[in-house]
PDB file of N, CA and C in Angstrom:
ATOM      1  N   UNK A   1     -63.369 -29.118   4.525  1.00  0.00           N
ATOM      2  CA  UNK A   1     -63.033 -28.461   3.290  1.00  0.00           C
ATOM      3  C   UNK A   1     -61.536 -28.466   2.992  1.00  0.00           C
ATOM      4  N   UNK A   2     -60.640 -28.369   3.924  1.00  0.00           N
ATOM      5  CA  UNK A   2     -59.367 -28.169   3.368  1.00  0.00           C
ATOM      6  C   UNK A   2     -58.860 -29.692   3.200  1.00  0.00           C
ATOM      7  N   UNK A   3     -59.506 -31.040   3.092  1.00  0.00           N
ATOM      8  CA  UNK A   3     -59.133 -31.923   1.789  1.00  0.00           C
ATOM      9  C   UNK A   3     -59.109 -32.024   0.602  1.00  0.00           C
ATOM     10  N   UNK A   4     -60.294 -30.939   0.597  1.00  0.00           N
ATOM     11  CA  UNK A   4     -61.002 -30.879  -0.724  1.00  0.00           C
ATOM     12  C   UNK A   4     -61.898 -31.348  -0.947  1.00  0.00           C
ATOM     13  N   UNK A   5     -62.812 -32.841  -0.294  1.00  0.00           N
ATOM     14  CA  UNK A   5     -63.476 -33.825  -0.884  1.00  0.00           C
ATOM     15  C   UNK A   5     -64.926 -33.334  -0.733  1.00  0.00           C
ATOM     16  N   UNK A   6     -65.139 -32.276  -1.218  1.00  0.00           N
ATOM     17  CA  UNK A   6     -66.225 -31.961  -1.557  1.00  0.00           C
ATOM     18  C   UNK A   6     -66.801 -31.302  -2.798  1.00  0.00           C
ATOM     19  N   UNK A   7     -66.181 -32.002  -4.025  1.00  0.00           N
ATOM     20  CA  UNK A   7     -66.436 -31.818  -4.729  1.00  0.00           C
ATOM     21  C   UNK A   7     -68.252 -32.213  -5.478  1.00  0.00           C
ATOM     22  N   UNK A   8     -68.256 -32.229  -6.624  1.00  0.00           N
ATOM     23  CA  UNK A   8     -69.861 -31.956  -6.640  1.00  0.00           C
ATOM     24  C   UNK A   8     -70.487 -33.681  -7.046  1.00  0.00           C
ATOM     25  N   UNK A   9     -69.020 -34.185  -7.608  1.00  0.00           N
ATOM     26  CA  UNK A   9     -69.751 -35.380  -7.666  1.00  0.00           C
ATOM     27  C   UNK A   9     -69.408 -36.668  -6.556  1.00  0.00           C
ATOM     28  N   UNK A  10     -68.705 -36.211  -5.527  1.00  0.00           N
ATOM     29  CA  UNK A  10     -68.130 -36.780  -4.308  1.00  0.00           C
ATOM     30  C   UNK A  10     -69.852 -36.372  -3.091  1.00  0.00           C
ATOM     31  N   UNK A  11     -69.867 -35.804  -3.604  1.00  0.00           N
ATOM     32  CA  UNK A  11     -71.302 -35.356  -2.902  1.00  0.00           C
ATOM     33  C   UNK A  11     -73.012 -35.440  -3.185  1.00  0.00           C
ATOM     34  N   UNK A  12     -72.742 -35.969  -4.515  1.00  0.00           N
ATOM     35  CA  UNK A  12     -73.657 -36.548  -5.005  1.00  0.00           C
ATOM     36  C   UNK A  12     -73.777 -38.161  -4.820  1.00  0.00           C
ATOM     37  N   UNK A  13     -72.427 -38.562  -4.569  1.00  0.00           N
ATOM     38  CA  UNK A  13     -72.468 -40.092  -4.368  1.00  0.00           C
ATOM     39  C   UNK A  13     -72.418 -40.104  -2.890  1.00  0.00           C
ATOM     40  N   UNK A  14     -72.570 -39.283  -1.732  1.00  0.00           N
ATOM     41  CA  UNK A  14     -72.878 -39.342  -0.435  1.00  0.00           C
ATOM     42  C   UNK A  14     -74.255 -39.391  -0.594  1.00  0.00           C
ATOM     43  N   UNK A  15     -75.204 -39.253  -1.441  1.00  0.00           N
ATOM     44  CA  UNK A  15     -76.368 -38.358  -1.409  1.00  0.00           C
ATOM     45  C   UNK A  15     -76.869 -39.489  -2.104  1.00  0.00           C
ATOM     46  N   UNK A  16     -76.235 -40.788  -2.673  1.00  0.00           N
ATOM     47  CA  UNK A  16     -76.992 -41.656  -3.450  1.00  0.00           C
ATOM     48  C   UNK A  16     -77.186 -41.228  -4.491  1.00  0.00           C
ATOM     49  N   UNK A  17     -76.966 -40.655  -5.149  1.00  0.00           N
ATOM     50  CA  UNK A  17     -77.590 -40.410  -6.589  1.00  0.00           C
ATOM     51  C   UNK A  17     -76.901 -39.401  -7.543  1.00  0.00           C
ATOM     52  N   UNK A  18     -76.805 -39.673  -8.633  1.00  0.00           N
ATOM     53  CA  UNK A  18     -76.258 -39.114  -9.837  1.00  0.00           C
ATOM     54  C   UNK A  18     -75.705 -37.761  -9.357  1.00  0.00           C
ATOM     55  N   UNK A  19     -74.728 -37.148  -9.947  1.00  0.00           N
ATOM     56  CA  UNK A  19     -74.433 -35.558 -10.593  1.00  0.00           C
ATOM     57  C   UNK A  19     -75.089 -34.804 -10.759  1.00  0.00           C
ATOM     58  N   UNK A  20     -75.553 -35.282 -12.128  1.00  0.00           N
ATOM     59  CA  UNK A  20     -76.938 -34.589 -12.784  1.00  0.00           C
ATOM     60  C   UNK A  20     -78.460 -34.834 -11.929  1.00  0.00           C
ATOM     61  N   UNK A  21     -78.772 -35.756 -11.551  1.00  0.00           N
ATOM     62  CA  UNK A  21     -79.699 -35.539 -10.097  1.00  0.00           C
ATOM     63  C   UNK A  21     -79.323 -34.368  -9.154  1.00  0.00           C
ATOM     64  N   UNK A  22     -78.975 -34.648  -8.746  1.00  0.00           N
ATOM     65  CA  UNK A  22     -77.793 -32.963  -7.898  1.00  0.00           C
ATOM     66  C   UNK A  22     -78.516 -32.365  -8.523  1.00  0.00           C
ATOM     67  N   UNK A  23     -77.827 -31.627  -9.521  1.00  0.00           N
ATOM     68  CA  UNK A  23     -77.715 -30.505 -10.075  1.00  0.00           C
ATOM     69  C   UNK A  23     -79.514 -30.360 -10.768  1.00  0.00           C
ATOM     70  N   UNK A  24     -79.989 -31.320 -11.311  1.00  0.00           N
ATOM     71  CA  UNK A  24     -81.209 -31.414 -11.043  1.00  0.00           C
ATOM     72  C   UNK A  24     -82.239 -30.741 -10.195  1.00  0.00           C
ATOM     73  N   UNK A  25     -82.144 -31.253  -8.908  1.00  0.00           N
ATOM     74  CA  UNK A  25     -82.743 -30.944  -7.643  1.00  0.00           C
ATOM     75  C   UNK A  25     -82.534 -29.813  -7.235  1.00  0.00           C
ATOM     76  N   UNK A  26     -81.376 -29.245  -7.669  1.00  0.00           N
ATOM     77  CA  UNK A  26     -80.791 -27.634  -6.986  1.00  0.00           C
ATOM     78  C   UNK A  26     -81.179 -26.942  -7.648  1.00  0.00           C
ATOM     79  N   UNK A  27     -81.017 -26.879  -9.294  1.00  0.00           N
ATOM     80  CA  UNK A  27     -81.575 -26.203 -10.119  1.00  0.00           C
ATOM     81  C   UNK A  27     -83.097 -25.836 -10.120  1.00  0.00           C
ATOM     82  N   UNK A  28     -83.931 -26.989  -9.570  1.00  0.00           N
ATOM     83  CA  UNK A  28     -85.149 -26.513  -9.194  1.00  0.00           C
ATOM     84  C   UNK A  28     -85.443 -26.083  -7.921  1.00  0.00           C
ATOM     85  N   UNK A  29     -84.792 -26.307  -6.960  1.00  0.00           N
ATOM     86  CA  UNK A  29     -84.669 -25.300  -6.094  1.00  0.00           C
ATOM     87  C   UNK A  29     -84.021 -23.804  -6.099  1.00  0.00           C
ATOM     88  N   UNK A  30     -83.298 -23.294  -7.396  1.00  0.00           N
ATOM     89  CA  UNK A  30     -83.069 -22.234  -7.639  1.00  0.00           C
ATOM     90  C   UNK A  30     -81.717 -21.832  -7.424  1.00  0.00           C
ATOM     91  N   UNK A  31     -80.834 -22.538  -7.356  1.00  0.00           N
ATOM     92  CA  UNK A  31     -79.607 -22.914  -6.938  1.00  0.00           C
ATOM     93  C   UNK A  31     -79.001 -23.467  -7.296  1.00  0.00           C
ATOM     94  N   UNK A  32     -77.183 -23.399  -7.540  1.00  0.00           N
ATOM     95  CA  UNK A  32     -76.458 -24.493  -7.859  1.00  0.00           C
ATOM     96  C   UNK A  32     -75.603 -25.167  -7.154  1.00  0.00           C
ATOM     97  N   UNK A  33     -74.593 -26.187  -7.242  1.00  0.00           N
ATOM     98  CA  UNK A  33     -73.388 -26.569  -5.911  1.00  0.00           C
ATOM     99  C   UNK A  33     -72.613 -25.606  -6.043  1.00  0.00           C
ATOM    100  N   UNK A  34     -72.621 -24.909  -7.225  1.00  0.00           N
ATOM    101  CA  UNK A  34     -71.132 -23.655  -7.002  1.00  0.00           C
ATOM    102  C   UNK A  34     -71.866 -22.639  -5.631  1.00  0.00           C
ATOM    103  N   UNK A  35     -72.969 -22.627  -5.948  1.00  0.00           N
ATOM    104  CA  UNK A  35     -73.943 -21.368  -5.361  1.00  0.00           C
ATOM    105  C   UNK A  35     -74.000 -21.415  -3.667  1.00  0.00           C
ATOM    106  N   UNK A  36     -74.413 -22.811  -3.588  1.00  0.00           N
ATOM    107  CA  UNK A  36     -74.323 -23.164  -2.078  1.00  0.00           C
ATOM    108  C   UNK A  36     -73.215 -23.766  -1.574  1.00  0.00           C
ATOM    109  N   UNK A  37     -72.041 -23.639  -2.256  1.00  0.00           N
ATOM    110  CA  UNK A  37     -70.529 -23.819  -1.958  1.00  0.00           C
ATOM    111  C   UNK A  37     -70.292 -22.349  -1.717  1.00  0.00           C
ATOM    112  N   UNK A  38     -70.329 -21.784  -2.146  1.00  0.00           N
ATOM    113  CA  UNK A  38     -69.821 -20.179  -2.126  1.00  0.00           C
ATOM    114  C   UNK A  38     -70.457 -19.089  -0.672  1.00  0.00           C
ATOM    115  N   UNK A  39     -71.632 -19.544  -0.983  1.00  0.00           N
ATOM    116  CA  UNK A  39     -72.350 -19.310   0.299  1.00  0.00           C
ATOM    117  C   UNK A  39     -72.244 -20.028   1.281  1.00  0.00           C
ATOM    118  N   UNK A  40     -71.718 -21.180   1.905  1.00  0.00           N
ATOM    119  CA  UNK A  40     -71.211 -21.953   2.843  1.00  0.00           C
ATOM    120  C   UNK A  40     -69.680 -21.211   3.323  1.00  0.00           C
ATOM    121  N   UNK A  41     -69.039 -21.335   2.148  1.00  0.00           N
ATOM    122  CA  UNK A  41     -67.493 -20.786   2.710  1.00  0.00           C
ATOM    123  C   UNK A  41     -68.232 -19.105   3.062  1.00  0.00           C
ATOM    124  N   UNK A  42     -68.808 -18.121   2.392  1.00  0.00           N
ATOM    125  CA  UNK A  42     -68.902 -16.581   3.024  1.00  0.00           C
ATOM    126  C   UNK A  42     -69.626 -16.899   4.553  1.00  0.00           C
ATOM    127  N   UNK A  43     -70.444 -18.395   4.828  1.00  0.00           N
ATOM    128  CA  UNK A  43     -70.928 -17.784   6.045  1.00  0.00           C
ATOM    129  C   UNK A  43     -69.996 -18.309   7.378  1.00  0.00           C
ATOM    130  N   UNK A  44     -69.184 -19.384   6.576  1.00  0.00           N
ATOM    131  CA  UNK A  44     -67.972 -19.817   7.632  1.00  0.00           C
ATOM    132  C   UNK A  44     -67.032 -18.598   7.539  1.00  0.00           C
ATOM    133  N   UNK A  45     -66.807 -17.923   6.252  1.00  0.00           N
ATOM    134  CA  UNK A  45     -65.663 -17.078   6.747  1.00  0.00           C
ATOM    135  C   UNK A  45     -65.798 -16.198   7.869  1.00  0.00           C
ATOM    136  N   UNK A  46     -67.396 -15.454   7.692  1.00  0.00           N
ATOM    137  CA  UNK A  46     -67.876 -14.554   8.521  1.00  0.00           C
ATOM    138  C   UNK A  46     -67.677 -14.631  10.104  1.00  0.00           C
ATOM    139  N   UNK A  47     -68.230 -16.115  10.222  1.00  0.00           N
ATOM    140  CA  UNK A  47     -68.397 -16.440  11.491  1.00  0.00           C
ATOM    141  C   UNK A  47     -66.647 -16.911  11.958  1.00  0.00           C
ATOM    142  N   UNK A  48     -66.235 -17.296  11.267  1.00  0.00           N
ATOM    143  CA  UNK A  48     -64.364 -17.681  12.073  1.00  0.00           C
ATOM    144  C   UNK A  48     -64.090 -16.007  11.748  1.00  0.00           C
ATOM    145  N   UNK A  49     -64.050 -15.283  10.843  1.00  0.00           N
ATOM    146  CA  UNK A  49     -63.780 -13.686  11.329  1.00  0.00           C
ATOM    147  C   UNK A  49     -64.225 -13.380  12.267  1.00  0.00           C
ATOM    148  N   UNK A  50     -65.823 -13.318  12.670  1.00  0.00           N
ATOM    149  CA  UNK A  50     -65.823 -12.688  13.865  1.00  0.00           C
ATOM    150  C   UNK A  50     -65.807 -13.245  15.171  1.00  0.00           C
ATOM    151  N   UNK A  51     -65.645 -14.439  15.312  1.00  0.00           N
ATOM    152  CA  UNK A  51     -65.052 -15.105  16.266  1.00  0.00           C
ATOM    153  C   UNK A  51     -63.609 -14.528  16.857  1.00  0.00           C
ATOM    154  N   UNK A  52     -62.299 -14.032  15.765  1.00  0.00           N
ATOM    155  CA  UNK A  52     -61.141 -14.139  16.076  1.00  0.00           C
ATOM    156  C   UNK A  52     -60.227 -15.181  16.600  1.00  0.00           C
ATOM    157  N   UNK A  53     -60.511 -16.158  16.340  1.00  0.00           N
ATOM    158  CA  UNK A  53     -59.738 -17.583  16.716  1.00  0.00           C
ATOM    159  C   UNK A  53     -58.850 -17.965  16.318  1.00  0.00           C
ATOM    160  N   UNK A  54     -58.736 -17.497  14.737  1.00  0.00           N
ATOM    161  CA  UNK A  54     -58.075 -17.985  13.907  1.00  0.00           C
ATOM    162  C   UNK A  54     -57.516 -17.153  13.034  1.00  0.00           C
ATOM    163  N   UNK A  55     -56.646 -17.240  12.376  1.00  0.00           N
ATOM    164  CA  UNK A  55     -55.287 -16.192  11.717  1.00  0.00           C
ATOM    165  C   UNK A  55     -56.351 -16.215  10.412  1.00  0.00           C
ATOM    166  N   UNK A  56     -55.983 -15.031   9.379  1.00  0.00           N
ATOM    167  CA  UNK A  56     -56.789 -14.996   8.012  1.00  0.00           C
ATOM    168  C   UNK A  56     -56.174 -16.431   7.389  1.00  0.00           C
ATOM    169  N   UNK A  57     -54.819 -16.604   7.432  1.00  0.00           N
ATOM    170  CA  UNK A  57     -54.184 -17.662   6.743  1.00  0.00           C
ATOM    171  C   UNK A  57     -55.232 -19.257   6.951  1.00  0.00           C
ATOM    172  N   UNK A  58     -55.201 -19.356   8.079  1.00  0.00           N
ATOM    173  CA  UNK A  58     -55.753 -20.561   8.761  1.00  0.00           C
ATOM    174  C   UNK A  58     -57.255 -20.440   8.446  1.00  0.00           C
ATOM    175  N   UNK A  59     -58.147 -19.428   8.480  1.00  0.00           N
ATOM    176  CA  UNK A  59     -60.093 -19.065   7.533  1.00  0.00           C
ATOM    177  C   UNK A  59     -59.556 -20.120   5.869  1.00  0.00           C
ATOM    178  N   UNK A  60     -58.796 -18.960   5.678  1.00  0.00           N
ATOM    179  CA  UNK A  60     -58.515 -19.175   4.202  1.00  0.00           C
ATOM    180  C   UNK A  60     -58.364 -21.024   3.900  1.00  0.00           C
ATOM    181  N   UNK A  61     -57.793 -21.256   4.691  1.00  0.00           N
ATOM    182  CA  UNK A  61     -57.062 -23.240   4.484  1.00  0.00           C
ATOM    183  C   UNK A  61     -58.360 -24.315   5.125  1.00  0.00           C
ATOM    184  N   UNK A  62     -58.894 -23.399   6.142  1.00  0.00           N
ATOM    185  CA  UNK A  62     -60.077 -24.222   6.428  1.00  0.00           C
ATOM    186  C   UNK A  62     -61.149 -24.229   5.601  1.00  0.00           C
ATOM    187  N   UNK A  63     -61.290 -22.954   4.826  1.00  0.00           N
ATOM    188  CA  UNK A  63     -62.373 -23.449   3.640  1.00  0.00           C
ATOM    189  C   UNK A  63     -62.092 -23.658   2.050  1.00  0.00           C
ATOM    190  N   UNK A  64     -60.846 -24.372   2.575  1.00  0.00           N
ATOM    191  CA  UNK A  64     -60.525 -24.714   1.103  1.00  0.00           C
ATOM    192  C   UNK A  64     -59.826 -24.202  -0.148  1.00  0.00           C
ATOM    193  N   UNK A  65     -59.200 -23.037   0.554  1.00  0.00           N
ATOM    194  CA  UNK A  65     -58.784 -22.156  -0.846  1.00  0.00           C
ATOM    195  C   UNK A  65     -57.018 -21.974  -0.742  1.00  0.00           C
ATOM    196  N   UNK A  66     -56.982 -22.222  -1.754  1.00  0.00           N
ATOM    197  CA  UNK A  66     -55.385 -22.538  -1.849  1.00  0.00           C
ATOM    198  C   UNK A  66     -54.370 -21.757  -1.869  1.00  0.00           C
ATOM    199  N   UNK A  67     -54.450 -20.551  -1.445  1.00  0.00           N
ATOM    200  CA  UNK A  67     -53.768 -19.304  -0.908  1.00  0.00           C
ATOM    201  C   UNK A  67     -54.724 -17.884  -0.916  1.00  0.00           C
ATOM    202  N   UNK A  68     -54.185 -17.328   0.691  1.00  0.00           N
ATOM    203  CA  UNK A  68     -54.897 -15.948   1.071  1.00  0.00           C
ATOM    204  C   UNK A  68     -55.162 -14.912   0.150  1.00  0.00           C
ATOM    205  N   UNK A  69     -54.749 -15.221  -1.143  1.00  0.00           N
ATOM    206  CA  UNK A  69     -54.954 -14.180  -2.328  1.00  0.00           C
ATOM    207  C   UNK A  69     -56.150 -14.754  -2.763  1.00  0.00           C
ATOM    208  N   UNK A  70     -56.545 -15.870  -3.494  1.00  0.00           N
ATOM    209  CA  UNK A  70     -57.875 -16.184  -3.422  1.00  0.00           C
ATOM    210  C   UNK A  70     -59.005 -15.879  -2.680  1.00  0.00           C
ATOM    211  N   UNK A  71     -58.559 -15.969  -1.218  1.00  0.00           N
ATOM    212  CA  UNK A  71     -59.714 -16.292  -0.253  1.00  0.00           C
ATOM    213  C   UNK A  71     -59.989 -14.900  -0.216  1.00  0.00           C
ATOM    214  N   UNK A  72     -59.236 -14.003  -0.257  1.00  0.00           N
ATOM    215  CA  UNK A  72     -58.882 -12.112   0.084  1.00  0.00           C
ATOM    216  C   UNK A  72     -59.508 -12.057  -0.870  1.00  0.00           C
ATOM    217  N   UNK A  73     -59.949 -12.058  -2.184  1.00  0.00           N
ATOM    218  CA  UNK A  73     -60.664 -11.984  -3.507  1.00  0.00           C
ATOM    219  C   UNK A  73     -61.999 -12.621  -3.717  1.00  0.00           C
ATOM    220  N   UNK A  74     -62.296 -13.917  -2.870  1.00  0.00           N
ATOM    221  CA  UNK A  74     -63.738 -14.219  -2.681  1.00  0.00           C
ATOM    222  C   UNK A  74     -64.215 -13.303  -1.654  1.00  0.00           C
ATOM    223  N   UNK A  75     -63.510 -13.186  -0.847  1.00  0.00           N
ATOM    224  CA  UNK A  75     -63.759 -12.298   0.660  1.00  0.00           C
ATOM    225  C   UNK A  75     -64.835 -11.187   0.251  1.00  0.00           C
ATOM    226  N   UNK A  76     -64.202 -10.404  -1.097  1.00  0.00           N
ATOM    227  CA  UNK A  76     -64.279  -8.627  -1.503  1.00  0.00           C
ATOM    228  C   UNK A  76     -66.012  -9.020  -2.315  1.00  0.00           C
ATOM    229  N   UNK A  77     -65.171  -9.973  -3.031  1.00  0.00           N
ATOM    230  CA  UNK A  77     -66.980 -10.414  -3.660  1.00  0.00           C
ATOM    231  C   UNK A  77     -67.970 -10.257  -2.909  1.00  0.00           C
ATOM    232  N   UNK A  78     -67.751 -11.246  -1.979  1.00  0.00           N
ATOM    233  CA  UNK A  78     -69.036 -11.741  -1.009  1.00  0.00           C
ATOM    234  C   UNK A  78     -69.349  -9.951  -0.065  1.00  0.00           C
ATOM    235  N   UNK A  79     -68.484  -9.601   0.221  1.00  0.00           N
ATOM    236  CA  UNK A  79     -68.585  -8.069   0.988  1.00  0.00           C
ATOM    237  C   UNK A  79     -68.898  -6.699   0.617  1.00  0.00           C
ATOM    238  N   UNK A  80     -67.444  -6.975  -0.151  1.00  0.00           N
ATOM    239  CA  UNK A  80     -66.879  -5.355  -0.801  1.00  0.00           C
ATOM    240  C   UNK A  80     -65.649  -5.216   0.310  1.00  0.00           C
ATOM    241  N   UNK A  81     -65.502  -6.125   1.343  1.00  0.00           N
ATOM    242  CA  UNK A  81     -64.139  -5.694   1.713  1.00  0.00           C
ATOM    243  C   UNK A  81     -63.653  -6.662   1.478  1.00  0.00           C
ATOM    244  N   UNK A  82     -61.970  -6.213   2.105  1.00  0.00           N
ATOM    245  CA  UNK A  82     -61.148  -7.541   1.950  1.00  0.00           C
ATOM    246  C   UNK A  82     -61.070  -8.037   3.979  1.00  0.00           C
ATOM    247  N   UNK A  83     -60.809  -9.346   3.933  1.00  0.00           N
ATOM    248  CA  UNK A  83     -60.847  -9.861   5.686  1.00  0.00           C
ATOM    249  C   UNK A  83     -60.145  -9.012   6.442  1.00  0.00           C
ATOM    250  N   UNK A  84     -59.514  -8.095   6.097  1.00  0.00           N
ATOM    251  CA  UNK A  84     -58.679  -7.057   6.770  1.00  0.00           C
ATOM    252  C   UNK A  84     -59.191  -6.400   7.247  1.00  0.00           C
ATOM    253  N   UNK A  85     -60.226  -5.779   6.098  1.00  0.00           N
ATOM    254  CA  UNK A  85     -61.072  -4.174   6.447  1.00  0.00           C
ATOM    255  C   UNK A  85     -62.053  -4.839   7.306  1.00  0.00           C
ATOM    256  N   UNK A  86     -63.101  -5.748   7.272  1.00  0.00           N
ATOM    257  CA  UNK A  86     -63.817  -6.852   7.575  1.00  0.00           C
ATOM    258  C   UNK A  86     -63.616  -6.697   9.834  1.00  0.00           C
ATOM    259  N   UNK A  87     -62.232  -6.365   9.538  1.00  0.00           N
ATOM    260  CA  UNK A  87     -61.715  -7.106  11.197  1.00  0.00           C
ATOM    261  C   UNK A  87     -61.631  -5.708  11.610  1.00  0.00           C
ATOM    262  N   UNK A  88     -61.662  -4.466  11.339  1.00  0.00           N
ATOM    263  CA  UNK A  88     -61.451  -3.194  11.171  1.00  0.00           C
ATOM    264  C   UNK A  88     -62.631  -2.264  12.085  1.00  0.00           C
TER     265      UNK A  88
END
């Protein structure tokens, strides 16, 4: 994640097939790439939080987000805390 290259149509052409196929297929599975992007980074954050391995800075860069104010703000979404209270 912290290249970035996982965007939705970089991943559709791993996958052989269109964008809109993607989004297709997910949609009828009930889901979108934002959806199971979002939920990928909350269950990596979770698990490198409770691991302790790694600094919030370094969670934050490994899944992609381009400063700890972001990632601290998806964090609260996905929780209600921020990675602070989280480690608490």
């Amino acid at each position: 994640m912290p290249s970035g290259d996982f965007d939705q149509d970089g991943i559709a052409r791993s996958l052989n097939q269109s964008a809109s196929t993607l989004q297709r297929r997910l949609r009828s599975e009930g889901t979108t790439y934002q959806g199971l992007l979002d939920a990928t980074r909350r269950d990596l954050a979770l698990e490198h939080l409770r691991h302790g391995r790694h600094s919030l800075a370094d969670v934050a860069f490994v899944l992609g987000f381009t400063d700890h104010g972001n990632f601290t703000r998806a964090f609260r979404r996905w929780t209600g805390k921020t990675p602070r209270q989280f480690l608490s």
